[in-house]
N, C-alpha and C. Protein backbone atom coordinates (compact mmCIF):
# COMPACT_ATOMS: atom_id res chain seq x y z
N UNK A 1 103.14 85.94 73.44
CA UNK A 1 101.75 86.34 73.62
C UNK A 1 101.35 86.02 75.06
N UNK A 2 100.84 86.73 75.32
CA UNK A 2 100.20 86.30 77.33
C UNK A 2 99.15 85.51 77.38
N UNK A 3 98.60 85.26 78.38
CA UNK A 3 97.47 84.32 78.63
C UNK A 3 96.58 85.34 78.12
N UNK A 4 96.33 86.52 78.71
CA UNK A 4 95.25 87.27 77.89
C UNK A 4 94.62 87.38 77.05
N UNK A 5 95.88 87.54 76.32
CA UNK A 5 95.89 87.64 74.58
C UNK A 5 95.12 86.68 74.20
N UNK A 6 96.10 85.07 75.09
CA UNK A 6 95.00 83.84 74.02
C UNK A 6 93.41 84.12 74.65
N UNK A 7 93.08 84.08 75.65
CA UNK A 7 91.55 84.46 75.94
C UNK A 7 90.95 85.07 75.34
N UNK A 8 91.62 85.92 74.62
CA UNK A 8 90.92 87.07 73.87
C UNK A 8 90.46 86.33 72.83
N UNK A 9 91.43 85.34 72.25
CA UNK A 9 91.27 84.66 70.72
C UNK A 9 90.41 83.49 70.95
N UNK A 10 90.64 83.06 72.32
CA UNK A 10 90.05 81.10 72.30
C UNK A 10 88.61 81.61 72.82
N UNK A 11 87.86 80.56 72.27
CA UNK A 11 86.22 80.61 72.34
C UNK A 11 85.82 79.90 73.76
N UNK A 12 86.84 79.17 73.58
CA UNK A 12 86.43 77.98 74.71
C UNK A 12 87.21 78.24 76.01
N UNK A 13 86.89 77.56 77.05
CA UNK A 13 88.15 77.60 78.37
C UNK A 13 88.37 76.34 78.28
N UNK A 14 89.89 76.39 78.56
CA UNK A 14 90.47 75.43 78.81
C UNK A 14 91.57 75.31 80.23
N UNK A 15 91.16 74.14 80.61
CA UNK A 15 91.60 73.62 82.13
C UNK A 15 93.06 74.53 82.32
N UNK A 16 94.12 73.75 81.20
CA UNK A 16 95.62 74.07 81.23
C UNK A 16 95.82 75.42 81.26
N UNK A 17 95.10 76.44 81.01
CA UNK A 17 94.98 77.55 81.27
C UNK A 17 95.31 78.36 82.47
N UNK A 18 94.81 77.45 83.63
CA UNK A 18 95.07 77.81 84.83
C UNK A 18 96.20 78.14 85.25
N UNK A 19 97.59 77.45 84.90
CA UNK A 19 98.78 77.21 84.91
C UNK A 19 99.16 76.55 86.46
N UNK A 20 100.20 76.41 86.33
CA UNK A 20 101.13 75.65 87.77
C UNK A 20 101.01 77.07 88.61
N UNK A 21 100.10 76.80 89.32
CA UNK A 21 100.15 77.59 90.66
C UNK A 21 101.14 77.44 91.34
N UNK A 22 100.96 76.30 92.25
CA UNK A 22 101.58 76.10 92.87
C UNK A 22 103.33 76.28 92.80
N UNK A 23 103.50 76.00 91.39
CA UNK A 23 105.62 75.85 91.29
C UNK A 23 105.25 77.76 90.93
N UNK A 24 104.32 78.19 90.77
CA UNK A 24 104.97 79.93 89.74
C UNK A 24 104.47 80.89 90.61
N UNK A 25 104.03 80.07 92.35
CA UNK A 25 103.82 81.51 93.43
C UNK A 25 104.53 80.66 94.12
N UNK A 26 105.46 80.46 94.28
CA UNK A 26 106.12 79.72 95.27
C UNK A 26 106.62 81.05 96.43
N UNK A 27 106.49 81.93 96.31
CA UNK A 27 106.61 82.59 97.71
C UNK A 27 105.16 82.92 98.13
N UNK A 28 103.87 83.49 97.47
CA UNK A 28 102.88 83.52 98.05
C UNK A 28 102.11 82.45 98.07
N UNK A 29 102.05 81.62 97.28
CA UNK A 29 101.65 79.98 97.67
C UNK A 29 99.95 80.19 97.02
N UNK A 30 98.93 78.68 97.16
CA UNK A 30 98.22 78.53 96.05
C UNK A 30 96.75 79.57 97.14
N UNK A 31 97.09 80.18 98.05
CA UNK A 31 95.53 80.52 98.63
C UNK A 31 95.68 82.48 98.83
N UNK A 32 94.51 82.24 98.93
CA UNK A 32 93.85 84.02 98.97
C UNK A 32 92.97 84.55 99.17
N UNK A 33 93.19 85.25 99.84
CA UNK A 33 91.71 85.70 101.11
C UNK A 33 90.55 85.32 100.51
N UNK A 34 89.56 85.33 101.18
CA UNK A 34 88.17 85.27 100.55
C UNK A 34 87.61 86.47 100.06
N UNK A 35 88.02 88.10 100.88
CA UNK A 35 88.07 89.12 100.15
C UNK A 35 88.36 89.15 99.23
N UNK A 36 89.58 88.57 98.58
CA UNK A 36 89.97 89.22 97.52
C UNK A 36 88.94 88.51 96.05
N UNK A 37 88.56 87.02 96.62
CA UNK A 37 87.32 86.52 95.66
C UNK A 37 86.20 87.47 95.74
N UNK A 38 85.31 87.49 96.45
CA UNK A 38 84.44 88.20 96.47
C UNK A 38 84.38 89.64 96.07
N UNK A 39 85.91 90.86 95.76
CA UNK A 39 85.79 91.64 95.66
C UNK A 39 85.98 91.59 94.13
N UNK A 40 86.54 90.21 93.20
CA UNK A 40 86.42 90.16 91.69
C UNK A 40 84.58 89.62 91.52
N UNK A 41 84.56 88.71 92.50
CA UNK A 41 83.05 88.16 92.31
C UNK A 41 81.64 89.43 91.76
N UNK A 42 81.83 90.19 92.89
CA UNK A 42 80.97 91.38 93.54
C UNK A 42 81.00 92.30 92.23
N UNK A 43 82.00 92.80 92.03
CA UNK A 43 82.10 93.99 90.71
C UNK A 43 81.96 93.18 89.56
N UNK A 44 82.46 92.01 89.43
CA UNK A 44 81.95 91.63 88.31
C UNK A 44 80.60 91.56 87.47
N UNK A 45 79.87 90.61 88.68
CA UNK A 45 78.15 91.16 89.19
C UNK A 45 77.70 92.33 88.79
N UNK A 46 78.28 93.86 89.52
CA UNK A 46 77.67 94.72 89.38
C UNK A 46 78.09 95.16 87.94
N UNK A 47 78.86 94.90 87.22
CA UNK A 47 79.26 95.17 85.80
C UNK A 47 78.35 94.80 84.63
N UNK A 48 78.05 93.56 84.88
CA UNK A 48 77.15 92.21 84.55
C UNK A 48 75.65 92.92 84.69
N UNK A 49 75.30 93.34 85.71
CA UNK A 49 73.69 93.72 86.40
C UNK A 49 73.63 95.19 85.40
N UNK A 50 74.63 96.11 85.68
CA UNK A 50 74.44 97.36 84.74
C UNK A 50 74.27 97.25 83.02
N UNK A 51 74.70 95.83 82.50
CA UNK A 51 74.89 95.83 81.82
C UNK A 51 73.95 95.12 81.11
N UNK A 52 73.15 94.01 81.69
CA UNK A 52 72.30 93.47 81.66
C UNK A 52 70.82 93.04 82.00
N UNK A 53 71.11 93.81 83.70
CA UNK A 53 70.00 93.49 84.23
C UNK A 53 70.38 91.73 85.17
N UNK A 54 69.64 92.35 86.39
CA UNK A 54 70.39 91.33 87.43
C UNK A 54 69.69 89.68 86.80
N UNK A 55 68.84 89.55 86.04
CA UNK A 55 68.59 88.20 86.08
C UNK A 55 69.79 87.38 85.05
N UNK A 56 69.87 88.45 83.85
CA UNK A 56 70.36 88.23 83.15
C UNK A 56 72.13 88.03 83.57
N UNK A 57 72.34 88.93 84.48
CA UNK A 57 73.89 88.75 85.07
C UNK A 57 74.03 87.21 85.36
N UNK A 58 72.34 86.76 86.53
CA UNK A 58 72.77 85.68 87.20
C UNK A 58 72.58 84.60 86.81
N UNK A 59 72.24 84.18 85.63
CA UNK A 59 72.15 83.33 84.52
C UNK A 59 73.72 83.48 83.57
N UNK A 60 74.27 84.65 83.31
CA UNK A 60 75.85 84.40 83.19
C UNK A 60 76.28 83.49 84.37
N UNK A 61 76.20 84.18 85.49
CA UNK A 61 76.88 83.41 86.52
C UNK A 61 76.69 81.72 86.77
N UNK A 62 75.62 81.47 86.58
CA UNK A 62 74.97 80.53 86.38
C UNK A 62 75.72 79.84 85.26
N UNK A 63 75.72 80.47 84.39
CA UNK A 63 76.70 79.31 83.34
C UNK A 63 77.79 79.39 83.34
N UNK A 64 79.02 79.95 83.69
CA UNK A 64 80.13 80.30 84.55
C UNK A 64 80.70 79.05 85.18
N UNK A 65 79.12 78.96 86.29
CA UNK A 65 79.32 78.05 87.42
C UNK A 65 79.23 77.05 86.83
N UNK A 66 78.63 76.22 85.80
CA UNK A 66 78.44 75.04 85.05
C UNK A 66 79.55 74.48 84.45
N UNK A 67 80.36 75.48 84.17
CA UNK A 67 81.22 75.25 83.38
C UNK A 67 82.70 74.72 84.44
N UNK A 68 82.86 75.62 85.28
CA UNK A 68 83.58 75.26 86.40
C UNK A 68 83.85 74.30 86.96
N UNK A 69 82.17 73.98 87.44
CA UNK A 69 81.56 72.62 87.97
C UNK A 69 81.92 71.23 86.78
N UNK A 70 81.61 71.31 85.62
CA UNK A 70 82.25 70.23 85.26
C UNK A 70 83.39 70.10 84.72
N UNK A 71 84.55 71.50 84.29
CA UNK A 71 85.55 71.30 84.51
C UNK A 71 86.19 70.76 85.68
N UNK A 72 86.34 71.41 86.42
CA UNK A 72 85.81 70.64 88.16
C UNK A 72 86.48 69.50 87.99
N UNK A 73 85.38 68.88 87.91
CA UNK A 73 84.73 67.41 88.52
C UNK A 73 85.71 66.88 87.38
N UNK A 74 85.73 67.19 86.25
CA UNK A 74 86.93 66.07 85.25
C UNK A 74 87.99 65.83 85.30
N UNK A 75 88.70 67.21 86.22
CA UNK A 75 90.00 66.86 86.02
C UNK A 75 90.31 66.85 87.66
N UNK A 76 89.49 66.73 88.35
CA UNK A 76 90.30 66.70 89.69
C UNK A 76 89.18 65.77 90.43
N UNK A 77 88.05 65.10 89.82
CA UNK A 77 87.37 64.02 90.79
C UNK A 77 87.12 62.63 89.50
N UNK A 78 87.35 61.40 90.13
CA UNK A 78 86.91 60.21 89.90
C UNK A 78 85.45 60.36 89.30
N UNK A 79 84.98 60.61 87.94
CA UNK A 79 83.86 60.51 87.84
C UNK A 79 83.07 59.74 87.62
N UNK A 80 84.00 58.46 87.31
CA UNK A 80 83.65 57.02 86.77
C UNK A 80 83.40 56.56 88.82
N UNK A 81 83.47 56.82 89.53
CA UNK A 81 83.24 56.09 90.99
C UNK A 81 82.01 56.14 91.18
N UNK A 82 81.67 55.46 92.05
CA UNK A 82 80.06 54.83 92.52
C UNK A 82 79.93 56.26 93.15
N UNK A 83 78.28 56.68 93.15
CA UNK A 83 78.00 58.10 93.97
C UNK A 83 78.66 57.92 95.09
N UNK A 84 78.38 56.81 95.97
CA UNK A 84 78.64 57.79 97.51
C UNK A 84 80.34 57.79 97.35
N UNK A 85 80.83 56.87 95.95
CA UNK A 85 82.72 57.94 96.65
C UNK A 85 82.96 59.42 96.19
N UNK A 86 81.88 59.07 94.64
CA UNK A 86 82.22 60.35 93.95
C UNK A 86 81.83 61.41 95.08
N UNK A 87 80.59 61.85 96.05
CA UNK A 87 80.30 62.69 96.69
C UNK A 87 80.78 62.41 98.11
N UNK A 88 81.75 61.99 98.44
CA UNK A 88 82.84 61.86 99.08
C UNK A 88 84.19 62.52 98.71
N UNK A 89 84.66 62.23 97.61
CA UNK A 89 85.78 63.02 96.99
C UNK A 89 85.49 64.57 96.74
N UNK A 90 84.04 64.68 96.38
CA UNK A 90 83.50 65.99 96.01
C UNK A 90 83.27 67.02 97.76
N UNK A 91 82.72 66.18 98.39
CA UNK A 91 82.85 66.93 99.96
C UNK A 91 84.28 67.11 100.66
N UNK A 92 84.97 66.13 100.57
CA UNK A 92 86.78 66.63 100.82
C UNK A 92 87.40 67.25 99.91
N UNK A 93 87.35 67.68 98.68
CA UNK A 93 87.59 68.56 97.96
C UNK A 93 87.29 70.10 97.69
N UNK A 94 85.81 70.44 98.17
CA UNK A 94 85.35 71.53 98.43
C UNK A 94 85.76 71.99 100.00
N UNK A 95 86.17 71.06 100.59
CA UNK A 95 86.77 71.12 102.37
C UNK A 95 87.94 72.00 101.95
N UNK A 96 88.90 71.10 101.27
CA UNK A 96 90.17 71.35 101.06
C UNK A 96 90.75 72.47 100.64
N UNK A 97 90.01 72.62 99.58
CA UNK A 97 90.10 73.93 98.75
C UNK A 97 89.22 75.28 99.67
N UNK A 98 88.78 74.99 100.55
CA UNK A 98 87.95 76.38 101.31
C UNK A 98 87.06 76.66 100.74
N UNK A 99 85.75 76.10 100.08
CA UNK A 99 85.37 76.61 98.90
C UNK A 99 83.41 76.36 100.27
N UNK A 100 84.01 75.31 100.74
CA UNK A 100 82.39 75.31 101.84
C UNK A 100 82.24 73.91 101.84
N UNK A 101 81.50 73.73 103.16
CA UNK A 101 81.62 72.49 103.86
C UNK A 101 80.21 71.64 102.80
N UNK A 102 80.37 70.88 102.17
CA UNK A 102 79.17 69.81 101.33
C UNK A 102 78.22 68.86 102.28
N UNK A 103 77.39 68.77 102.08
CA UNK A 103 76.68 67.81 102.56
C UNK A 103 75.42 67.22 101.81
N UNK A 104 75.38 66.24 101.24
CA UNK A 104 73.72 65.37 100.98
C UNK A 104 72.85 65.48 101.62
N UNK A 105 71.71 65.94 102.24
CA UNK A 105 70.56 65.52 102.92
C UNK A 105 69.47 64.59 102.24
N UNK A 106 68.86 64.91 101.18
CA UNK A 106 68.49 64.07 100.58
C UNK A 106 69.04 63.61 98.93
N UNK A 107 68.73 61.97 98.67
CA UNK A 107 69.01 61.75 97.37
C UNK A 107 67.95 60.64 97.13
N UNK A 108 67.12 60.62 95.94
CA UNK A 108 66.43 59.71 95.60
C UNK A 108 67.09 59.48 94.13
N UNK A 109 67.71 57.79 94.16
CA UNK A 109 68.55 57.18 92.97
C UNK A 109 67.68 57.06 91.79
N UNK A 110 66.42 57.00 92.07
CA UNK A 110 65.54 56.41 90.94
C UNK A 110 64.96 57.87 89.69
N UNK A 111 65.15 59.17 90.33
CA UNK A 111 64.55 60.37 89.82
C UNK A 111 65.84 61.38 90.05
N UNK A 112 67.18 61.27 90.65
CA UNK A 112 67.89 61.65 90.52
C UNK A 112 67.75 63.28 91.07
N UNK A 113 66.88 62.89 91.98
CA UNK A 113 66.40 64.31 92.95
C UNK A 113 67.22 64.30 93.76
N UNK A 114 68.30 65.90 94.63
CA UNK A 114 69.29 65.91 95.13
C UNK A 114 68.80 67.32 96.27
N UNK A 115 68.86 66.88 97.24
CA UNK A 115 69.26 68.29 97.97
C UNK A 115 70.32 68.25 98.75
N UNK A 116 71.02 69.58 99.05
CA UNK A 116 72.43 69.63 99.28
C UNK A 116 72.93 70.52 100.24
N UNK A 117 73.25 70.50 101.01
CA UNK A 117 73.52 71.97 101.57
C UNK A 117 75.07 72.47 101.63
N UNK A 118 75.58 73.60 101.28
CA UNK A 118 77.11 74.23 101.33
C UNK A 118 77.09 75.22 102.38
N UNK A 119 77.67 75.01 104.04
CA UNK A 119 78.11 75.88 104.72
C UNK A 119 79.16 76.33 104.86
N UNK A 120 79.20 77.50 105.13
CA UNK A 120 80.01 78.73 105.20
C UNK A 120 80.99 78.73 103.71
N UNK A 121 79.74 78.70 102.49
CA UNK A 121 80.02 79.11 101.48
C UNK A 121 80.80 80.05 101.16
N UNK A 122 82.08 79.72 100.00
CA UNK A 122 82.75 80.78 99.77
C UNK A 122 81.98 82.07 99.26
N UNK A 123 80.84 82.02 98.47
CA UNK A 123 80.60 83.03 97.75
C UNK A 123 79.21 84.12 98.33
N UNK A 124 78.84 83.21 99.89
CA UNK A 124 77.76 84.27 100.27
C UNK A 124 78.03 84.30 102.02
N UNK A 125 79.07 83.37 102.60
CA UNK A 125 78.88 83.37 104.08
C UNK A 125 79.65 84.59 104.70
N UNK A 126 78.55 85.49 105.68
CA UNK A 126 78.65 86.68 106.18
C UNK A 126 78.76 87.55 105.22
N UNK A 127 77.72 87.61 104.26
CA UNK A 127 77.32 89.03 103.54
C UNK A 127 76.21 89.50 104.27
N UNK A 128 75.32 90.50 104.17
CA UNK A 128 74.27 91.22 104.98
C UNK A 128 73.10 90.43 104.39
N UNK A 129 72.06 90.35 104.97
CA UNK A 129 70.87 90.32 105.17
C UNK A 129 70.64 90.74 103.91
N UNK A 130 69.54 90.15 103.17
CA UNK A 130 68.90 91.00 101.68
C UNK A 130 67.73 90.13 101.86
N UNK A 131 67.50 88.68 102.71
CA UNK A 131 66.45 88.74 101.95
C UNK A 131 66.08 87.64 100.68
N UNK A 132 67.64 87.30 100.12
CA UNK A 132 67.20 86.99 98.23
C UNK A 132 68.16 85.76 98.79
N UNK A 133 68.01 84.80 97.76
CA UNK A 133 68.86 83.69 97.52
C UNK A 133 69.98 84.25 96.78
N UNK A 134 71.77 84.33 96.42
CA UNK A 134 72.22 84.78 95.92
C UNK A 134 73.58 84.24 95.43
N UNK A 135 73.57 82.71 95.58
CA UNK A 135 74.27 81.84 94.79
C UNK A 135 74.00 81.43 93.42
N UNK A 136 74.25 82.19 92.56
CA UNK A 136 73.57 81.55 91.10
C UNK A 136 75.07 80.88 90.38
N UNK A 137 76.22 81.37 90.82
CA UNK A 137 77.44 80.46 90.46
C UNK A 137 77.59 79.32 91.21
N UNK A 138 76.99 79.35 92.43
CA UNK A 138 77.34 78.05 93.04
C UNK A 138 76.06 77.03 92.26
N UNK A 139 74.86 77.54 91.81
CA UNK A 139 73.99 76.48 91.16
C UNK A 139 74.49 76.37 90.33
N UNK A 140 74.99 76.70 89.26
CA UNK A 140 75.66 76.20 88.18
C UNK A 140 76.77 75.04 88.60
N UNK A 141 77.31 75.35 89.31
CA UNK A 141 78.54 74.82 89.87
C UNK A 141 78.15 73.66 90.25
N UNK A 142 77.30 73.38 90.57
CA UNK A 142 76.58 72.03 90.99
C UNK A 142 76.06 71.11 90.19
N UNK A 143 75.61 72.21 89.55
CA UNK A 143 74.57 71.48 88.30
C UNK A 143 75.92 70.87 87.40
N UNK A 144 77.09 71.45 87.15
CA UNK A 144 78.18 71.01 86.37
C UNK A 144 78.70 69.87 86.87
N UNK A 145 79.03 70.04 88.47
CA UNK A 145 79.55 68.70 88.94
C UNK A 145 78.63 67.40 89.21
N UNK A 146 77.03 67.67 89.38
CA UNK A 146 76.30 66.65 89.22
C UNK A 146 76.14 65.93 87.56
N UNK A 147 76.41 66.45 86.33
CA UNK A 147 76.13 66.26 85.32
C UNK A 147 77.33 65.32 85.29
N UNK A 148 78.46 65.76 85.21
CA UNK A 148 79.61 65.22 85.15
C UNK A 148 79.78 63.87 85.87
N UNK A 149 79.32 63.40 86.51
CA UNK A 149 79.19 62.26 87.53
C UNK A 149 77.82 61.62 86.84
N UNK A 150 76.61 62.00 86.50
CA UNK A 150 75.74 60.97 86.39
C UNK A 150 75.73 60.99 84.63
N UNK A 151 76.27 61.81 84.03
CA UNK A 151 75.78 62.17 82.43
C UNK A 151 74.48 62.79 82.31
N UNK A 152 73.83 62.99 83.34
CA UNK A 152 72.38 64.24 83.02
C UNK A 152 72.35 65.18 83.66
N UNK A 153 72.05 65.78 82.66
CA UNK A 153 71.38 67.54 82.98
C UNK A 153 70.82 67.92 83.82
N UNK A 154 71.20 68.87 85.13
CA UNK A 154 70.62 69.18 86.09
C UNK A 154 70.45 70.47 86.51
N UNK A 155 69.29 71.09 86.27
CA UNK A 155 68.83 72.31 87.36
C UNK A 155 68.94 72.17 88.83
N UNK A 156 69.84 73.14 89.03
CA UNK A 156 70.14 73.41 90.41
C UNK A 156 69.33 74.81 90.54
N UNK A 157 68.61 74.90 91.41
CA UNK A 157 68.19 76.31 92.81
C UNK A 157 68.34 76.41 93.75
N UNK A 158 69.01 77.16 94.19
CA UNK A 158 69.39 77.52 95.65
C UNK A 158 67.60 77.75 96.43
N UNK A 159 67.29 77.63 97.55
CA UNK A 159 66.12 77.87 98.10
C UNK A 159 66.75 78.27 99.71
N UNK A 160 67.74 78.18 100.40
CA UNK A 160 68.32 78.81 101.38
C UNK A 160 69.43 79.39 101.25
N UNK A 161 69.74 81.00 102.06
CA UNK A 161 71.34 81.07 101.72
C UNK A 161 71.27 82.44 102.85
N UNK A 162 72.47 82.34 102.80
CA UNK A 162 72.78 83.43 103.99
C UNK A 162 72.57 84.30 104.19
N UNK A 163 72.22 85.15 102.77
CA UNK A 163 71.94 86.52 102.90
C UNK A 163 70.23 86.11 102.97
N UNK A 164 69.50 85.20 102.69
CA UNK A 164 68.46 85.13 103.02
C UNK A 164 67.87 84.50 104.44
N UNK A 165 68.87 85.09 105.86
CA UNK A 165 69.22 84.61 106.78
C UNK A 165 69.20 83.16 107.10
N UNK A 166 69.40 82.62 106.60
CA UNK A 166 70.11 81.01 106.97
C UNK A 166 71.61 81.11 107.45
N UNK A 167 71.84 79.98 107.92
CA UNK A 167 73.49 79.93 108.23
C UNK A 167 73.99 78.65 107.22
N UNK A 168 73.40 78.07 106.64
CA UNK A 168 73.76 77.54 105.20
C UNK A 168 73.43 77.70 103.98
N UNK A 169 73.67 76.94 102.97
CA UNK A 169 72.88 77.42 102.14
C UNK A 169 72.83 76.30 101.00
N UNK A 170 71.34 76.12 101.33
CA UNK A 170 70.44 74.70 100.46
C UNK A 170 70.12 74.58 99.32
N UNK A 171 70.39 73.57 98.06
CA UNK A 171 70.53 73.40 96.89
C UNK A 171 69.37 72.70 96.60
N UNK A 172 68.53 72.29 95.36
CA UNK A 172 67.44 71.24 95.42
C UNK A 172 67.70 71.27 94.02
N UNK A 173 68.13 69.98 93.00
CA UNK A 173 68.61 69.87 92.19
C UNK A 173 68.03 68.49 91.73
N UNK A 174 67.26 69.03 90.46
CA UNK A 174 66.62 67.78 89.78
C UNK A 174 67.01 67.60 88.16
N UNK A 175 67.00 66.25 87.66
CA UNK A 175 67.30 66.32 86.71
C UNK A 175 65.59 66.56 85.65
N UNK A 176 67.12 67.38 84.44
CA UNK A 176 66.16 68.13 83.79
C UNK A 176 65.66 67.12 82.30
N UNK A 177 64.72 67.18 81.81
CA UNK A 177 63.50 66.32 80.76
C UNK A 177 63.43 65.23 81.08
């Protein structure tokens, strides 16, 4: 049976799923353009938007990204570490992987209020001008890897991003009830 197949059947995602990259492309190796993300990203979107209606797409995406984000963070970051290593491991990890440069600007410990900024984001740096905020996988994505590290629930919104001419793009992430 292929990986497909089981996707088709399993409800859930699971990590092991991914398989050994690295040993089963051993001639093209574990990386790939950023085109070629963005051109599954992009149609997926527009599949999603025809099908749903764009809010509704970006609220999939949005939980997508959640899911990612704390798969993520479980199997490839220290989640039991004090914040500033965990968001240390989490900023050389998003380095590493090409995924966009992390940074904290603000954190208040007591309300668990976070703003963040990701430059030259994989999923919006040098798209055109629109205007709109248009990371709704990367808020999820955040919101997954912040949950995963503190145990609470967090709304993430993007409020800067590239296509809304910035040259980064700013997260403001509070925990939620």
């Amino acid at each position: 049976m292929s990986i497909f197949n089981q996707f088709k059947k399993r409800e859930e995602f699971d990590w092991a799923n991914l398989g050994n990259i690295k040993e089963n492309r051993e001639n093209l190796g574990e990386d790939m353009p950023v085109l070629v993300y963005r051109l599954m990203q992009l149609t997926l979107l527009d599949v999603l938007t025809k099908a749903h209606g764009i809010e509704q797409a970006n609220e999939y995406f949005r939980q997508a990204g959640y899911l990612a984000g704390l798969e993520f963070a479980k199997n490839t970051l220290d989640i039991t570490a004090n914040s500033n290593a965990y968001i240390a491991q989490l900023k050389d990890a998003l380095e590493t992987l090409k995924i966009g440069i992390f940074n904290v600007e603000e954190f208040d410990a007591q309300s668990g209020k976070i703003v963040v900024t990701v430059g030259e984001d994989l999923e919006c740096s040098g798209i055109p001008i629109t205007n709109q905020v248009v990371c709704a996988y990367d808020e999820g994505f955040l919101s997954g890897v912040l949950e995963a590290h503190s145990g609470k629930k967090y709304e993430v919104r993007e409020v800067d991003c590239w296509a809304n001419g910035s040259r980064t793009c700013r997260f403001n992430g509070t925990v939620c009830g």
